[in-house]
C-alpha atoms as a PDB file:
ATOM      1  CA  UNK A   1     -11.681  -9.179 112.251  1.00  0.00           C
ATOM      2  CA  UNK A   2      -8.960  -8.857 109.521  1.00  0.00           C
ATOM      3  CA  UNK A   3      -5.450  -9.348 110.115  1.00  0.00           C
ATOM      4  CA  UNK A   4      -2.618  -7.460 108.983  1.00  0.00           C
ATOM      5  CA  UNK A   5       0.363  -8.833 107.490  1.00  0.00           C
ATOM      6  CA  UNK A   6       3.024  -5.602 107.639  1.00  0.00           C
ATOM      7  CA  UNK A   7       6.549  -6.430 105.938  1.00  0.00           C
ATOM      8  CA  UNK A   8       9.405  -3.977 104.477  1.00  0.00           C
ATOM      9  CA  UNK A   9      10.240  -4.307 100.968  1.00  0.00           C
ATOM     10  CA  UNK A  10      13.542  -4.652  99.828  1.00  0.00           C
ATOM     11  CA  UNK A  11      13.377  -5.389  96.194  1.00  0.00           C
ATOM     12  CA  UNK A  12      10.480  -3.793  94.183  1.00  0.00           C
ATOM     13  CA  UNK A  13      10.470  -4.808  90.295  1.00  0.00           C
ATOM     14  CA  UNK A  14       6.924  -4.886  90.221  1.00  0.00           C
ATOM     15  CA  UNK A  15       7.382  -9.132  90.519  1.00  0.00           C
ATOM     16  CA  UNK A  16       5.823  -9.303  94.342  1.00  0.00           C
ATOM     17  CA  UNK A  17       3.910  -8.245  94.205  1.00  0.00           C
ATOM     18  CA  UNK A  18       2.917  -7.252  90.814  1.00  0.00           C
ATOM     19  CA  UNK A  19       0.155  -4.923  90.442  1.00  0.00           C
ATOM     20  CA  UNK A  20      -0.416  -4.785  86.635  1.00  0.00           C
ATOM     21  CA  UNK A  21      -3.439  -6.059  84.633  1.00  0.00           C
ATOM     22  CA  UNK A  22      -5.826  -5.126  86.860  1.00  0.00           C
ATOM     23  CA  UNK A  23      -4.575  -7.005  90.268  1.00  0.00           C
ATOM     24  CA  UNK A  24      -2.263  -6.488  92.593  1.00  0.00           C
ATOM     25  CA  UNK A  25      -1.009  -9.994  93.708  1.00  0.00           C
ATOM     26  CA  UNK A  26       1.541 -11.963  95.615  1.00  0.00           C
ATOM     27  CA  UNK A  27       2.425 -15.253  93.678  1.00  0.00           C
ATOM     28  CA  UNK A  28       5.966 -15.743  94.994  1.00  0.00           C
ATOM     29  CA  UNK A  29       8.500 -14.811  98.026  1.00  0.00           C
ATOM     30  CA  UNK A  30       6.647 -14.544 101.404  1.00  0.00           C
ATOM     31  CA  UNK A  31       5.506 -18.277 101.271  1.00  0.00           C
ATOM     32  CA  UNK A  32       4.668 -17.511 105.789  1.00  0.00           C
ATOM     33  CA  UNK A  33       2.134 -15.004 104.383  1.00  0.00           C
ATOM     34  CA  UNK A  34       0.888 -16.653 101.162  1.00  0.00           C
ATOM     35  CA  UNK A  35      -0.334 -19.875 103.366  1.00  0.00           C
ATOM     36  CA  UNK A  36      -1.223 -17.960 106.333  1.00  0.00           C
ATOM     37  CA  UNK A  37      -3.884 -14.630 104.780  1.00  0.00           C
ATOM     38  CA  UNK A  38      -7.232 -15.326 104.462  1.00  0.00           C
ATOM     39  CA  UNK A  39     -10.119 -13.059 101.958  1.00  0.00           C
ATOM     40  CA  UNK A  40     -10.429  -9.971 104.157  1.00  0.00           C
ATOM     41  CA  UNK A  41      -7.016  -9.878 105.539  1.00  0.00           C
ATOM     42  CA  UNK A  42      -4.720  -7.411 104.161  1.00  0.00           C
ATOM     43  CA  UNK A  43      -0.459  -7.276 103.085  1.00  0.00           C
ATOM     44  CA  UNK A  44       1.453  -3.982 103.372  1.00  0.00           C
ATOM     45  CA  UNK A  45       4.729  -3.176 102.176  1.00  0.00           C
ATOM     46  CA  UNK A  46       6.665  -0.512 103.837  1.00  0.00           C
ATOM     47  CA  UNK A  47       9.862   0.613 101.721  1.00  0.00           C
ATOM     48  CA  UNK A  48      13.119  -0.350 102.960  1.00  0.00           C
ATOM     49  CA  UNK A  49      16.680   1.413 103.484  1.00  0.00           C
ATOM     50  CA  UNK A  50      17.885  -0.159  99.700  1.00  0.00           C
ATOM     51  CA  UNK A  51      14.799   1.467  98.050  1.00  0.00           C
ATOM     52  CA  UNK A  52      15.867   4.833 100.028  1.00  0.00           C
ATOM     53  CA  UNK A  53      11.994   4.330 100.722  1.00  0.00           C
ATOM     54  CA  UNK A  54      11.876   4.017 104.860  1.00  0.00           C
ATOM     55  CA  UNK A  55       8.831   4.823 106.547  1.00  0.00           C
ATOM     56  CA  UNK A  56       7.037   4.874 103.206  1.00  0.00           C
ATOM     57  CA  UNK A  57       4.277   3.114 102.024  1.00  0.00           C
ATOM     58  CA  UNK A  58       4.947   1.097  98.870  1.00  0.00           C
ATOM     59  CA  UNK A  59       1.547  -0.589  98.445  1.00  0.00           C
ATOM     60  CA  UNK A  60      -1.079  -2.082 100.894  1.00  0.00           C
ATOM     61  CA  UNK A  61      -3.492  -5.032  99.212  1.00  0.00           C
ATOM     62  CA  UNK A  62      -6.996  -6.371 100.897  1.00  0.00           C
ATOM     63  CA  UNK A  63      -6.851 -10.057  99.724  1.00  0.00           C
ATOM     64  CA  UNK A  64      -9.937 -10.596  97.599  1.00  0.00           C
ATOM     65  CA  UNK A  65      -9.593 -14.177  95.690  1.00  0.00           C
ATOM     66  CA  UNK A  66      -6.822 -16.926  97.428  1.00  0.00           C
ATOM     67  CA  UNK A  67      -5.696 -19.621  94.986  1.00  0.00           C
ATOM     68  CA  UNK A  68      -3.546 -22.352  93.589  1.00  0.00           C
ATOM     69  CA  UNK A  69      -1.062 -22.281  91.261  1.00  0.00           C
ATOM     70  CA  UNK A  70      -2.801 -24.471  89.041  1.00  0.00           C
ATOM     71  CA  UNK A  71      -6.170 -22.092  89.016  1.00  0.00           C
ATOM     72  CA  UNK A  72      -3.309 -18.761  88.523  1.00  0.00           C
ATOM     73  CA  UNK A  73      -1.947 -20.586  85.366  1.00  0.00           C
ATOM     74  CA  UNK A  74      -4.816 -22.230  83.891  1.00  0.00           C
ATOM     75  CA  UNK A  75      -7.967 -19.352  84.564  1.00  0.00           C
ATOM     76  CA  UNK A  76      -7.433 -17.195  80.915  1.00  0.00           C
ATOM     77  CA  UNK A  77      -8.200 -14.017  83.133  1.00  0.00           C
ATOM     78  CA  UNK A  78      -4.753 -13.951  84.546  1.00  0.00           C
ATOM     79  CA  UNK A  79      -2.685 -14.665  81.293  1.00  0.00           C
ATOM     80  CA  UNK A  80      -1.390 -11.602  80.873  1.00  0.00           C
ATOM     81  CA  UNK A  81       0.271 -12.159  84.002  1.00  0.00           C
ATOM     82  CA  UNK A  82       2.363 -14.888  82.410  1.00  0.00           C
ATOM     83  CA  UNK A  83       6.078 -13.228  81.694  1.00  0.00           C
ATOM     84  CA  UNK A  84       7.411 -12.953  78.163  1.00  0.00           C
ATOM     85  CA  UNK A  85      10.862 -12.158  78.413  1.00  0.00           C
ATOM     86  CA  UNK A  86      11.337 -10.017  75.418  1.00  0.00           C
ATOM     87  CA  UNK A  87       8.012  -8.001  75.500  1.00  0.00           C
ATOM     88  CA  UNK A  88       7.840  -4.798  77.632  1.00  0.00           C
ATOM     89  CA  UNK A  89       9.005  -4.164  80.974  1.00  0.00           C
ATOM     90  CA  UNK A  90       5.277  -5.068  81.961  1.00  0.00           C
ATOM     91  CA  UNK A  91       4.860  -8.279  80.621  1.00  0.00           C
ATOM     92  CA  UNK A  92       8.875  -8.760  81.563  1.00  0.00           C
ATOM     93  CA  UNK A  93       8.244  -9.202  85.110  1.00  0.00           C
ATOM     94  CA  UNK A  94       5.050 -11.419  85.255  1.00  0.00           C
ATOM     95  CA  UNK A  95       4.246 -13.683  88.244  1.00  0.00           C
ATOM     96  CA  UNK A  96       2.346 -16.144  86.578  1.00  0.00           C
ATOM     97  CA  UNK A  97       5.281 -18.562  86.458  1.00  0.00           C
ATOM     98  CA  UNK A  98       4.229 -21.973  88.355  1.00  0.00           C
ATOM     99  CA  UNK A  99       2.226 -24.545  87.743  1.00  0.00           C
ATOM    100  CA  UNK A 100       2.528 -28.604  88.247  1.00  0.00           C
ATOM    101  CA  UNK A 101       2.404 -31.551  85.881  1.00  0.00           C
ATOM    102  CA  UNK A 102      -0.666 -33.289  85.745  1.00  0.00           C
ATOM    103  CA  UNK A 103       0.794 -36.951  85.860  1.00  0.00           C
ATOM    104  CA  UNK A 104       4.380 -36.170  87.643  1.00  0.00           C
ATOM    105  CA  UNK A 105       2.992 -33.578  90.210  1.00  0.00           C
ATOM    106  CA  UNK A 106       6.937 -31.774  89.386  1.00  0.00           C
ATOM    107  CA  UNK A 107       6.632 -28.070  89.599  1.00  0.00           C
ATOM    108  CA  UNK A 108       7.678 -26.255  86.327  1.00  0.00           C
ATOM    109  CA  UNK A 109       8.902 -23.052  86.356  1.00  0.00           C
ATOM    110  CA  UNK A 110       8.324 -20.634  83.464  1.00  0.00           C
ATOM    111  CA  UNK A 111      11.312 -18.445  82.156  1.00  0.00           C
ATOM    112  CA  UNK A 112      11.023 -15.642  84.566  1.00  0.00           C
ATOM    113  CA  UNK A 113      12.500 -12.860  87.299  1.00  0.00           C
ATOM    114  CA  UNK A 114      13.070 -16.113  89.709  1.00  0.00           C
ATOM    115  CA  UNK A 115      14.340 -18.545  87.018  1.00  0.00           C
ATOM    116  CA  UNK A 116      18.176 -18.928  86.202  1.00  0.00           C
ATOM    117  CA  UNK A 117      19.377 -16.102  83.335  1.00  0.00           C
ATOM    118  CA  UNK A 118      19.415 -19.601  80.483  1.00  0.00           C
ATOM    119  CA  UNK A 119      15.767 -19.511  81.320  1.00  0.00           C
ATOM    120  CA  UNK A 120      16.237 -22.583  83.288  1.00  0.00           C
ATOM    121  CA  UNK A 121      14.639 -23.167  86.440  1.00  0.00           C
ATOM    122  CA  UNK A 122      16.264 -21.689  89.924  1.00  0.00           C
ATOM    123  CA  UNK A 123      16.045 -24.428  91.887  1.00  0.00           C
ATOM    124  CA  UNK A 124      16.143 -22.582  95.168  1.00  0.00           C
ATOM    125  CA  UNK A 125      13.631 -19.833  94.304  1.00  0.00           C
ATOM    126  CA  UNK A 126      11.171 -22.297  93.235  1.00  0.00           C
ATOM    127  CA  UNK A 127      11.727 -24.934  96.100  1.00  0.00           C
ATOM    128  CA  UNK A 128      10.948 -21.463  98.519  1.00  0.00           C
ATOM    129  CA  UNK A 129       8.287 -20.133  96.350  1.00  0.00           C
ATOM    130  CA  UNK A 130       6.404 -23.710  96.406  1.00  0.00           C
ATOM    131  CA  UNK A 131       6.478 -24.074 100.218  1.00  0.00           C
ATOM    132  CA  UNK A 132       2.950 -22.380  99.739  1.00  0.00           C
ATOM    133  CA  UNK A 133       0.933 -23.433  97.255  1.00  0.00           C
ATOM    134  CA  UNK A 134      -0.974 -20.459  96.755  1.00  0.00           C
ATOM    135  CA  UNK A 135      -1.435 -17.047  95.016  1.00  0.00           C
ATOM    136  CA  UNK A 136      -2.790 -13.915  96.842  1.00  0.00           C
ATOM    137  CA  UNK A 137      -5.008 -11.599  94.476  1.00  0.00           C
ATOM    138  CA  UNK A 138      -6.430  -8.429  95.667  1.00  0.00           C
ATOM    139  CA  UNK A 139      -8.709  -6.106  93.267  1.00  0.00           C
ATOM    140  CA  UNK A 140      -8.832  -3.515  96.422  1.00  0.00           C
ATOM    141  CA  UNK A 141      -5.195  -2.348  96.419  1.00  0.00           C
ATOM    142  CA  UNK A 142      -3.072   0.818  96.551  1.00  0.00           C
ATOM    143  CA  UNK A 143       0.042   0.790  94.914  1.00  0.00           C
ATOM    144  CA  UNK A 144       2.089   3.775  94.968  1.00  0.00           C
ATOM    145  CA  UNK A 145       5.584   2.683  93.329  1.00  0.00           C
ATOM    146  CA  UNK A 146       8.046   5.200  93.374  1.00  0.00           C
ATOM    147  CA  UNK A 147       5.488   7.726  94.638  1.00  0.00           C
ATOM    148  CA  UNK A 148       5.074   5.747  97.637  1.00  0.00           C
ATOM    149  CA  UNK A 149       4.368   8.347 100.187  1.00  0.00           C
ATOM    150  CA  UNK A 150       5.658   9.044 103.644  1.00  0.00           C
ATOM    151  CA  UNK A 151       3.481   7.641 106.541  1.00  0.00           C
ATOM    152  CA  UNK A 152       2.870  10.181 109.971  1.00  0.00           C
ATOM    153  CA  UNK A 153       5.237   9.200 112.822  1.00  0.00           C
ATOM    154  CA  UNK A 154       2.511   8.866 114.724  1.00  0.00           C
ATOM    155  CA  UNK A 155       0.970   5.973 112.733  1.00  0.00           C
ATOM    156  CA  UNK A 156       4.414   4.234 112.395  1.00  0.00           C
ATOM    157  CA  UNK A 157       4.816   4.654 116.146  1.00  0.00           C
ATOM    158  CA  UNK A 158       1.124   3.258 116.733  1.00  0.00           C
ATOM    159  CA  UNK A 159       1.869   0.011 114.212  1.00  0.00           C
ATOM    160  CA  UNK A 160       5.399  -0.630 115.561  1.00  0.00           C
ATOM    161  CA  UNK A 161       7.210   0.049 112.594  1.00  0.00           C
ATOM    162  CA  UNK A 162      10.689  -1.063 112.230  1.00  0.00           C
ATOM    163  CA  UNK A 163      12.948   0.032 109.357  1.00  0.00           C
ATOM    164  CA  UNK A 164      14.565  -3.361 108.051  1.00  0.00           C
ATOM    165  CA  UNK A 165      13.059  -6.383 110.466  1.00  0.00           C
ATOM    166  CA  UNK A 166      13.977  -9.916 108.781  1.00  0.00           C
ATOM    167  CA  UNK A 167      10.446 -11.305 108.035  1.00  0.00           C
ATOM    168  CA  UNK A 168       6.769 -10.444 108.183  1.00  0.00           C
ATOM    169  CA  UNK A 169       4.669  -9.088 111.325  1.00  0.00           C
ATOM    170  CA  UNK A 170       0.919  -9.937 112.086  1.00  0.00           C
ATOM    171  CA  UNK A 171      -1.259  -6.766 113.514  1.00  0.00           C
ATOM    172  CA  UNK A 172      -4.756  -6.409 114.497  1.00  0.00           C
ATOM    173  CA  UNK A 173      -6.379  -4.834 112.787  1.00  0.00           C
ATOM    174  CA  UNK A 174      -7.536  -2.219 115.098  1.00  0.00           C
ATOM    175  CA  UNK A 175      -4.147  -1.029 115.438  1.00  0.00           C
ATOM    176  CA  UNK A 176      -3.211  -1.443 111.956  1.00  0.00           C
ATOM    177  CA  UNK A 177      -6.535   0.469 110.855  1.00  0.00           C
ATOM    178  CA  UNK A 178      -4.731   3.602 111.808  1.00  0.00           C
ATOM    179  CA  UNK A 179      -2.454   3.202 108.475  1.00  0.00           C
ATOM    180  CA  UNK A 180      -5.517   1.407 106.138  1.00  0.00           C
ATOM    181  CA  UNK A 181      -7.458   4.454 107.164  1.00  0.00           C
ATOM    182  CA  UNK A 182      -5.130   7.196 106.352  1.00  0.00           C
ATOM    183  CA  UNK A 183      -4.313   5.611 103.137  1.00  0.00           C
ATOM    184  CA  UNK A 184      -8.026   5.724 102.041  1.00  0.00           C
ATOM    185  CA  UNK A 185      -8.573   9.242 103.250  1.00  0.00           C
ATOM    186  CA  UNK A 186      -5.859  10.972 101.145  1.00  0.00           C
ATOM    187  CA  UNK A 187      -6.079   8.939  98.467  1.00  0.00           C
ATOM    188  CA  UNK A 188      -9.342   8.016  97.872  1.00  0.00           C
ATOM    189  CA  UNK A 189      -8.867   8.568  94.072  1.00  0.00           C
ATOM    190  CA  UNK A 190      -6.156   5.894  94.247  1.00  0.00           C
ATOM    191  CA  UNK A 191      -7.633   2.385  94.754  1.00  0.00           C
ATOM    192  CA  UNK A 192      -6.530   0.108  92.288  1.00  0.00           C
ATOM    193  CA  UNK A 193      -4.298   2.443  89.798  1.00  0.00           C
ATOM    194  CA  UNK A 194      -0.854   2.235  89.738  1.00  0.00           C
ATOM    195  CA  UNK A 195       0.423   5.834  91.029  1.00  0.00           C
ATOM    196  CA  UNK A 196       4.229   5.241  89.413  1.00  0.00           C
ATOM    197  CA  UNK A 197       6.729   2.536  88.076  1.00  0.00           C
ATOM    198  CA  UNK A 198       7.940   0.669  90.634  1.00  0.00           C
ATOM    199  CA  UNK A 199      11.304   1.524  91.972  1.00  0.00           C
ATOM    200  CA  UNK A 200      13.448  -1.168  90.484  1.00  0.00           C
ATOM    201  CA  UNK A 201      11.304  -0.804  87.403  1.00  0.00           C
ATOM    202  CA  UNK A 202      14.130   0.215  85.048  1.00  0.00           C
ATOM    203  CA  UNK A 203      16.043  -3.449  85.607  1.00  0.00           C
ATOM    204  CA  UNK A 204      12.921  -5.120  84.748  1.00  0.00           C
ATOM    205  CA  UNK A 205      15.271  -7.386  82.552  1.00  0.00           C
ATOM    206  CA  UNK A 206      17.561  -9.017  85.553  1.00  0.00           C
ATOM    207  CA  UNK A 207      16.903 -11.633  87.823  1.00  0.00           C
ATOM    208  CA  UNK A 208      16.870 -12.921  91.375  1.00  0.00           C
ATOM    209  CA  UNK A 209      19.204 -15.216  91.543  1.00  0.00           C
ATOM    210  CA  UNK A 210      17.608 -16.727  95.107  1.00  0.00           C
ATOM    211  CA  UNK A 211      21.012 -16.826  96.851  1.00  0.00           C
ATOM    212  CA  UNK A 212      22.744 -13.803  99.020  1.00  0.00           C
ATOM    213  CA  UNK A 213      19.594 -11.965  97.677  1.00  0.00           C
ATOM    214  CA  UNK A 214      21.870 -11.040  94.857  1.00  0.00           C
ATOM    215  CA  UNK A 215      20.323  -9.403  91.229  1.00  0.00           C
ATOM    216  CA  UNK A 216      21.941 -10.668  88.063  1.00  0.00           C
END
């Protein structure tokens, strides 16, 4: 049986994850849930008090493909994912930004939302984005954005919800279910379309600096 990996968003720039081009997918933060999901399992992001997004459903993913870095850089079907920094607010905020030198085995870090504002590399987002060497793609996603809409009490009472925790839960899936399934039955016209922007869409340009969680 799946498992559920529930977690509250705090930041949404459409970076992580990033649902453009086709896939939803988590290539950075959340390293605990990056080396722990299997195909089948599932990631759900509830909006947070800084989004002014609680008890709302920002996206939910069902993991589909689980890869390297190397195979997220080098497969041609995901370069669009790569960010260019003066293209639109799309391309802006691409995840495709790791991959390791053949002979060296260094990580390099492409000029990005987690690299320094030079275009230099953040050394503390990409040591924390490197503890898992893996990239979570899903092509059976909802992502709702800034339309994310408000879950039933009684289905955030059933899954435990909590309005800020500090990391990630697990949930089975037969209790988490309760949310998957209400998703799919009022918005069965949804899967795999982006519904809005994301809600920190508009500062697609700054960065995460890594540190205090600050934006710059």
């Amino acid at each position: 049986m799946p498992t559920v990996f529930l977690y509250v968003v705090d930041r949404d720039f459409g970076f992580a994850p990033n649902p453009f081009h086709g896939y939803c997918t988590l290539a950075t933060c959340k390293p605990g849930i990056r080396n722990s999901a299997r195909i089948g399992d599932w990631v759900i992001g509830m909006g947070g008090s800084r989004l002014k997004a609680t008890g709302r459903c920002v996206f939910a993913m069902q993991i589909t493909a689980k890869i390297s870095f190397n195979e997220y850089w080098t497969n041609p079907i995901y370069n669009e994912k790569k960010p260019v920094r003066n293209a639109s607010k799309k391309m802006m905020i691409g995840d495709n930004i790791y991959h390791q030198n053949v002979q060296s085995r260094a990580w390099q870090q492409a000029d990005s939302h987690h690299s320094n504002s030079d275009g230099s590399a953040n050394i503390y987002n990409l040591r924390r984005d490197t503890k898992a060497d893996v990239v979570l793609i899903s092509e059976h996603f909802f992502y709702f954005g800034k339309r994310a809409p408000v879950i039933p009490k009684q289905i955030l009472a059933a899954i435990g919800y909590k309005k800020n925790p500090r990391s990630y839960r697990r949930i089975d899936y037969s209790v988490a279910s309760k949310l998957i399934d209400w998703l799919a039955a009022n918005f069965s016209n949804s899967w795999n379309e982006l519904q809005a922007d994301p809600f920190d869409f508009d500062n697609s340009a700054l960065r995460y600096s890594g540190l205090g969680s600050k934006i710059i």
